[in-house]
C-alpha atoms as a PDB file:
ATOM      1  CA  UNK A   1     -49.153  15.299  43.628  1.00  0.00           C
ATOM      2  CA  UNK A   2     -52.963  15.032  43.818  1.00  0.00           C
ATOM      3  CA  UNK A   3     -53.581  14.556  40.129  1.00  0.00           C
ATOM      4  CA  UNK A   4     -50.411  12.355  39.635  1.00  0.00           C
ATOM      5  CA  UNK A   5     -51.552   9.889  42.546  1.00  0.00           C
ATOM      6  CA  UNK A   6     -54.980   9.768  40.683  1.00  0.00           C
ATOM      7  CA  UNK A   7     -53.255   8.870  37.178  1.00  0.00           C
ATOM      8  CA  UNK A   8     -51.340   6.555  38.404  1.00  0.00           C
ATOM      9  CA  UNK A   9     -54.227   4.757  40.334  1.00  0.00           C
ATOM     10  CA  UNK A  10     -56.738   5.276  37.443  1.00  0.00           C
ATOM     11  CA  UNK A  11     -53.955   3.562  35.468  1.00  0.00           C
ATOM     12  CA  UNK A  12     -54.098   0.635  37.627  1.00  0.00           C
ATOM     13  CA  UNK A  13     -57.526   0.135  38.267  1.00  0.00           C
ATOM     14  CA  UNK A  14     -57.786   0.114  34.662  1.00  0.00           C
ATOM     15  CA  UNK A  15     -55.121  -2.476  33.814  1.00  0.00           C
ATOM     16  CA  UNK A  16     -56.200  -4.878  36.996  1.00  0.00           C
ATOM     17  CA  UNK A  17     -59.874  -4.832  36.326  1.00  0.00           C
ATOM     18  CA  UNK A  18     -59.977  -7.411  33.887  1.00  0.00           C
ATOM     19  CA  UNK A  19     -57.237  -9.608  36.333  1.00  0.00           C
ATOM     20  CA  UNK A  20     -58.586  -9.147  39.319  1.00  0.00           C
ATOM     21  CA  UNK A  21     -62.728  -8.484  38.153  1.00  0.00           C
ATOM     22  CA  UNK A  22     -63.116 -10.469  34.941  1.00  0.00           C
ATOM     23  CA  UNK A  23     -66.849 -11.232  36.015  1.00  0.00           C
ATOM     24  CA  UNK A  24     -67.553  -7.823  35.728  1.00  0.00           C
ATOM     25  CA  UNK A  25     -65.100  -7.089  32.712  1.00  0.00           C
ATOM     26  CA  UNK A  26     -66.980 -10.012  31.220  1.00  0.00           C
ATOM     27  CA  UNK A  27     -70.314  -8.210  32.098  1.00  0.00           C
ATOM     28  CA  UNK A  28     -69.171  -5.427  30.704  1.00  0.00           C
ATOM     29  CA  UNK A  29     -68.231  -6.765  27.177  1.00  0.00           C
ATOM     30  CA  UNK A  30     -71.724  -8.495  27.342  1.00  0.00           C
ATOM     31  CA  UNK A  31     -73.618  -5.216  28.509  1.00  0.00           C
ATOM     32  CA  UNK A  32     -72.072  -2.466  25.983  1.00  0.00           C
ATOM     33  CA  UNK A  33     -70.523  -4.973  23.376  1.00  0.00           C
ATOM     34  CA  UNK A  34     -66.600  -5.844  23.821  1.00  0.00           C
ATOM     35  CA  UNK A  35     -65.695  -2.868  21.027  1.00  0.00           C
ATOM     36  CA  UNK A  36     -67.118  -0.419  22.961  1.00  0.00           C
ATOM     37  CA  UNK A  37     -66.026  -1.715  26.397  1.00  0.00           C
ATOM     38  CA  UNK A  38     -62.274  -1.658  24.792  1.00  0.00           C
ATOM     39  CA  UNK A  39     -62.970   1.177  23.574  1.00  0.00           C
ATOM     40  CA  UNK A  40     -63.935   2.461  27.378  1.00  0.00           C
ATOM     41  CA  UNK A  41     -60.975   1.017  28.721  1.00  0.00           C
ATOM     42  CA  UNK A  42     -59.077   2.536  26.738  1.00  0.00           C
ATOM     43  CA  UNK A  43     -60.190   5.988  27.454  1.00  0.00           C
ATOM     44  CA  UNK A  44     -59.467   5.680  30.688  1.00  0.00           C
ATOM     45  CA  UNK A  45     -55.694   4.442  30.023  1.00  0.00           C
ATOM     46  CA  UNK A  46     -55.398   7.550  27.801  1.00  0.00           C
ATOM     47  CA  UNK A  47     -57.240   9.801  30.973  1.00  0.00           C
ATOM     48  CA  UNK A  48     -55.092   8.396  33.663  1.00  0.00           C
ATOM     49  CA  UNK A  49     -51.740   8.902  31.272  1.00  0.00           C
ATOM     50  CA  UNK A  50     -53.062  12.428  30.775  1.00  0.00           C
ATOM     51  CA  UNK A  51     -53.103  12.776  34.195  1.00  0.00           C
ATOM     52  CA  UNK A  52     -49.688  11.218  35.024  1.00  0.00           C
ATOM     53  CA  UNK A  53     -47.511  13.677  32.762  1.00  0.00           C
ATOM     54  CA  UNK A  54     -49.807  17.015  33.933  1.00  0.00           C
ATOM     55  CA  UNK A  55     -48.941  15.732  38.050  1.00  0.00           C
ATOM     56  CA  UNK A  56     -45.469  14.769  37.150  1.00  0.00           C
ATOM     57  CA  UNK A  57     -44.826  18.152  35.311  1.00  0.00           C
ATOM     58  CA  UNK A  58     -46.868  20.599  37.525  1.00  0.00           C
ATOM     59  CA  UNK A  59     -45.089  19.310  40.608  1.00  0.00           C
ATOM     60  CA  UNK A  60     -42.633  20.534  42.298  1.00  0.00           C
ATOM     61  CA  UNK A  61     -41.669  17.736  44.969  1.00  0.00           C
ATOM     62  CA  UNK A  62     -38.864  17.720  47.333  1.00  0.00           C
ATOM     63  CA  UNK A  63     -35.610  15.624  46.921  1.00  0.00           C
ATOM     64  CA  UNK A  64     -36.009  12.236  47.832  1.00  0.00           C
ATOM     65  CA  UNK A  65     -32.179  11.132  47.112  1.00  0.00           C
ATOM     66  CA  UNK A  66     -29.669  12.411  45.386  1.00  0.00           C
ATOM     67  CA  UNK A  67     -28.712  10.304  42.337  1.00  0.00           C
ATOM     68  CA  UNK A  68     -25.607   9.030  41.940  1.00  0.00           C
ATOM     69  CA  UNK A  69     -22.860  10.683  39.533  1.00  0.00           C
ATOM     70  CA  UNK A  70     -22.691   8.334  36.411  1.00  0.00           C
ATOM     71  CA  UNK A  71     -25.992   6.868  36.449  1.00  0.00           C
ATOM     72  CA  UNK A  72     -26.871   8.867  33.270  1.00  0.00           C
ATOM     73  CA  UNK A  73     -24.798   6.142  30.751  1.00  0.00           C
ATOM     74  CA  UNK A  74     -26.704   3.644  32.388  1.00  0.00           C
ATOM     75  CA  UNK A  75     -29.745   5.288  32.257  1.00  0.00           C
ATOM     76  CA  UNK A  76     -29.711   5.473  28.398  1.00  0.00           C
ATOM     77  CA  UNK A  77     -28.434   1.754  28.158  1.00  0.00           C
ATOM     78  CA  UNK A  78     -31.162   0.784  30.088  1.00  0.00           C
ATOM     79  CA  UNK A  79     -33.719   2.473  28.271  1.00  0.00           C
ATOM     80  CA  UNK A  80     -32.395   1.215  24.802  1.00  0.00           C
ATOM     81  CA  UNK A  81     -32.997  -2.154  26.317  1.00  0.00           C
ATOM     82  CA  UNK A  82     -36.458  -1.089  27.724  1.00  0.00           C
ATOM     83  CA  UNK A  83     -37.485   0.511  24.090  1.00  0.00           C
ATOM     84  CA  UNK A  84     -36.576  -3.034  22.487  1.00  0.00           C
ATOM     85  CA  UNK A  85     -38.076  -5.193  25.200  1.00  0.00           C
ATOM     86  CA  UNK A  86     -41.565  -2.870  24.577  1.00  0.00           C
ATOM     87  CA  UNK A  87     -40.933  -3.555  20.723  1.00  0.00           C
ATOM     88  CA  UNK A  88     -40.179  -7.030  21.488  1.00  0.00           C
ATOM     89  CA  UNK A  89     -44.264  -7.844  22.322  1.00  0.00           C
ATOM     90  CA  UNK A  90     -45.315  -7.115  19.062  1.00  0.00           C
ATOM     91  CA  UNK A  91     -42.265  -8.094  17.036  1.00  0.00           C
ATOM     92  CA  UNK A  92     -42.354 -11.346  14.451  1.00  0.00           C
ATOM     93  CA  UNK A  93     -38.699 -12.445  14.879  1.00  0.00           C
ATOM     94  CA  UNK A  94     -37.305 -14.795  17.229  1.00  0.00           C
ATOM     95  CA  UNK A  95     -36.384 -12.596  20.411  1.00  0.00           C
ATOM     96  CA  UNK A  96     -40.165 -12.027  21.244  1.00  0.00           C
ATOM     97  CA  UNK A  97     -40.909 -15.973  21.550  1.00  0.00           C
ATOM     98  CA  UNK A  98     -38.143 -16.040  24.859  1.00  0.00           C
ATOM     99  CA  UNK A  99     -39.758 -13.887  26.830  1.00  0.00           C
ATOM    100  CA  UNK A 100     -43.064 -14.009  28.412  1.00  0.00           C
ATOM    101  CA  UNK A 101     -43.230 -10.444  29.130  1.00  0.00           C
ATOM    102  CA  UNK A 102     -41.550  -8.608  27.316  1.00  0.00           C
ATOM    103  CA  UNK A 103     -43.729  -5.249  27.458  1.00  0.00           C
ATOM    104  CA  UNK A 104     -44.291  -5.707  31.261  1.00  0.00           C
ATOM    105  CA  UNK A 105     -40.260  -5.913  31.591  1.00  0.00           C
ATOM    106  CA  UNK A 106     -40.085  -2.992  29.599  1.00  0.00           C
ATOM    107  CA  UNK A 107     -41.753  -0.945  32.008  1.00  0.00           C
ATOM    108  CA  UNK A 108     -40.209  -2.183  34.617  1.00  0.00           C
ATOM    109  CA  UNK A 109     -36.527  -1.786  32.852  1.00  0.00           C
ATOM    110  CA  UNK A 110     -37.951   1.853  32.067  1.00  0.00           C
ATOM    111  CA  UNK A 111     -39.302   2.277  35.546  1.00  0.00           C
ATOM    112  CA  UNK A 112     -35.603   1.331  37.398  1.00  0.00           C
ATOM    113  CA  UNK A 113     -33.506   3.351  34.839  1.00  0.00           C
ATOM    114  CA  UNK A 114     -35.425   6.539  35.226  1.00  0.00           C
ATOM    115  CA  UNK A 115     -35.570   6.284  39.539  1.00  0.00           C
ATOM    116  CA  UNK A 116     -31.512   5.899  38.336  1.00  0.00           C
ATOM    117  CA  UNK A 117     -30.942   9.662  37.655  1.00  0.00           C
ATOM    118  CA  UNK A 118     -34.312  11.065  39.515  1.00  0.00           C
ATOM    119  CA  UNK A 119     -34.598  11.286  43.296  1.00  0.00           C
ATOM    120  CA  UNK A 120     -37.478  13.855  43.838  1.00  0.00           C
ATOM    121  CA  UNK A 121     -41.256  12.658  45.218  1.00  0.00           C
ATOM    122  CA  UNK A 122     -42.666  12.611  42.062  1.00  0.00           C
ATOM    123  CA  UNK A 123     -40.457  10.457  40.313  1.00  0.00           C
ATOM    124  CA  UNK A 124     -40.387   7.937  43.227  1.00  0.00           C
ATOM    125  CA  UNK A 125     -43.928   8.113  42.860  1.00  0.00           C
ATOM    126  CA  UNK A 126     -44.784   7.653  39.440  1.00  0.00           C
ATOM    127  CA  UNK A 127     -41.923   5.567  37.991  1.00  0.00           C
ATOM    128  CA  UNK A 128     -41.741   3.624  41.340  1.00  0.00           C
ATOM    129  CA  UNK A 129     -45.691   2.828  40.956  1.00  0.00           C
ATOM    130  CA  UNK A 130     -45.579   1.839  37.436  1.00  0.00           C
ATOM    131  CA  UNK A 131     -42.566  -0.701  38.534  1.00  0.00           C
ATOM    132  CA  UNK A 132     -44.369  -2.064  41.141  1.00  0.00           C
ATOM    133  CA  UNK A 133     -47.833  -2.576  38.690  1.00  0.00           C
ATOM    134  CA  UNK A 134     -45.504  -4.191  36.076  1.00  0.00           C
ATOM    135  CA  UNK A 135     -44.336  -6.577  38.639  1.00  0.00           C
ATOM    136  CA  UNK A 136     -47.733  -7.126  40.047  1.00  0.00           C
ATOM    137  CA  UNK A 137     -49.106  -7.107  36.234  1.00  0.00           C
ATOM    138  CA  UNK A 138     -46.819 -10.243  35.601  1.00  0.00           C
ATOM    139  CA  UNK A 139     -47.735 -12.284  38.984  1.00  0.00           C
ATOM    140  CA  UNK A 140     -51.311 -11.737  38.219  1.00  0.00           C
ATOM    141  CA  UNK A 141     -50.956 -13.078  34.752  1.00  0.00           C
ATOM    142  CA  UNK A 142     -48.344 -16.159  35.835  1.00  0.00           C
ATOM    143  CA  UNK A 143     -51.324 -17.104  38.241  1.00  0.00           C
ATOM    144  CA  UNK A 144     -54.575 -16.654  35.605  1.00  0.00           C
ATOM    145  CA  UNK A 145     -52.833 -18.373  32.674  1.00  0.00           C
ATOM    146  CA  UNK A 146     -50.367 -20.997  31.182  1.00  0.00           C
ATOM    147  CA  UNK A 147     -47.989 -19.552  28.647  1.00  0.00           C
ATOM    148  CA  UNK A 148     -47.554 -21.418  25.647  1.00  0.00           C
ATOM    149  CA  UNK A 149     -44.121 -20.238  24.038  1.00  0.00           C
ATOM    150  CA  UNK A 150     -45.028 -18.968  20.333  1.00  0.00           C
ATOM    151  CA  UNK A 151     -43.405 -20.438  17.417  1.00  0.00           C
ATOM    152  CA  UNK A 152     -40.394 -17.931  16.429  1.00  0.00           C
ATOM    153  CA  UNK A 153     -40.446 -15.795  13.118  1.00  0.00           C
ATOM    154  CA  UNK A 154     -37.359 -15.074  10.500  1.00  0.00           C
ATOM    155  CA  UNK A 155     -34.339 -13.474  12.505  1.00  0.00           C
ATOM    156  CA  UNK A 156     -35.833 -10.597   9.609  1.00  0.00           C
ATOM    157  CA  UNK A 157     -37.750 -10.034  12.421  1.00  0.00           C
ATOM    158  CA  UNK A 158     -35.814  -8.778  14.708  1.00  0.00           C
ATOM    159  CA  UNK A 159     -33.558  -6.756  12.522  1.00  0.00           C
ATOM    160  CA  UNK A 160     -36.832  -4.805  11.731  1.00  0.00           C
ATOM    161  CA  UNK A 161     -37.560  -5.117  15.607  1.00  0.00           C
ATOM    162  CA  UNK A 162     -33.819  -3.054  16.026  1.00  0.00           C
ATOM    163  CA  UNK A 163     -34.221  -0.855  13.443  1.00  0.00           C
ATOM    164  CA  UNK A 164     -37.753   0.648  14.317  1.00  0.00           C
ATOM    165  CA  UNK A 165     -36.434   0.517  18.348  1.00  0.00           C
ATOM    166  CA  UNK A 166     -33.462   2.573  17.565  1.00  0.00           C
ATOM    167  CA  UNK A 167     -36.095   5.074  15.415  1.00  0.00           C
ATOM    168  CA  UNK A 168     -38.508   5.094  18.878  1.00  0.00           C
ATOM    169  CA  UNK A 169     -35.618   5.747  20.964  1.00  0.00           C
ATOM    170  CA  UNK A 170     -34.405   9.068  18.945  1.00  0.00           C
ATOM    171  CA  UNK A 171     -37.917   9.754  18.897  1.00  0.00           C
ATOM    172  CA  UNK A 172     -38.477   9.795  22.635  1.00  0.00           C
ATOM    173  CA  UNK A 173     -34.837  11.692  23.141  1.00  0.00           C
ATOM    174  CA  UNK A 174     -35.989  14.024  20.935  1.00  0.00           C
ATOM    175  CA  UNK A 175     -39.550  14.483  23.237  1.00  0.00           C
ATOM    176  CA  UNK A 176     -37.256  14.822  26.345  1.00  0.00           C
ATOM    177  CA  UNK A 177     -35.119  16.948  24.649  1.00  0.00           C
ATOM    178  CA  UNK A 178     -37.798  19.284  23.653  1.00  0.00           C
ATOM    179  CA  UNK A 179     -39.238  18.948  26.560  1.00  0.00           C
ATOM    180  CA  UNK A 180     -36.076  20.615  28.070  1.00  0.00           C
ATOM    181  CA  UNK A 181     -34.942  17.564  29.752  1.00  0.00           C
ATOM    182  CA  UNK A 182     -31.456  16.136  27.916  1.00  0.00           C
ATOM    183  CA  UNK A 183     -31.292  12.402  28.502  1.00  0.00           C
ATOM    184  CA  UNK A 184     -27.243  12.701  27.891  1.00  0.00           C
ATOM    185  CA  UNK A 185     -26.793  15.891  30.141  1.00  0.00           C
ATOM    186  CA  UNK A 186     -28.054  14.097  34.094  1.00  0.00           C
ATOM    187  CA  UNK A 187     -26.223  12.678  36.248  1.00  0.00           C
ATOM    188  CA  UNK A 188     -23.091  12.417  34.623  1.00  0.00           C
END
């Protein structure tokens, strides 16, 4: 649980610095150069991910709650959603000018549907820290800066922005799957 705890704070201490420091994020930039500093940052969001999957699979924590029977459908409906809502913050159509936070919502979409079929420590941990970061992530933001809706693209946009979800979403079954974990076989 050690190392999982430490990802997951690593990951936040990483992601809030800038919100919550930006004197010294700023002195940072100025210091090493703001490539580098990404580049830093970055690291560290790659270390305390690391981190997060070797806790979350070399744990074995106790049952927390038992899920309830069904939740699996939803599960997968929610993280279709959640895979298009992370898509949505890069996308060009017209869906990613209605939401302000579209990636942050994704986690948090992500975060509920997997504590949806997984009751053990580490999954109340590490999916229920992430929600409460994206939740915290978007009040921090709200506060620091006025959003300024985006012109909207060609709907072309958002066909691609379906088409390469529904690609990212076999590709993560197919992760879980190999993984030995069957998105379609919990909770049913």
């Amino acid at each position: 649980m050690t190392t999982l705890l430490i990802g997951l704070l690593l990951w936040i201490a990483a992601h809030f610095f800038k919100r919550v420091m930006p004197s010294a994020r700023a002195a940072m930039d100025a210091r090493m150069g703001a490539g580098p500093a990404r580049g830093v940052m970055s690291v560290l969001i790659l270390l305390s991910v690391v981190l997060m999957i070797l806790g979350y699979r070399g744990h074995e924590a106790a049952q927390v709650y038992a899920p309830m029977a069904g939740m699996g459908h939803l599960n997968n409906l929610l993280m279709i959603i959640s895979v298009v809502l992370f898509g949505m913050s890069g996308s060009k159509g017209r869906l990613g000018t209605k939401l302000r936070h579209p990636m942050l919502l994704g986690v948090l979409v992500w975060a509920f549907a997997h504590l949806l079929v997984n009751g053990d420590m580490a999954s109340v941990v590490l999916f229920g820290g992430m929600g409460v970061w994206a939740v915290m992530q978007i009040m921090l933001i709200n506060a620091q800066e006025v959003w300024e809706r985006p012109a909207p693209g060609p709907a072309s946009g958002d066909v691609k922005l379906f088409i390469i979800s529904a690609v990212v979403f076999v590709v993560i079954v197919s992760i879980h799957m190999g993984l030995g974990y069957n998105p379609f076989l919990g909770s049913y």
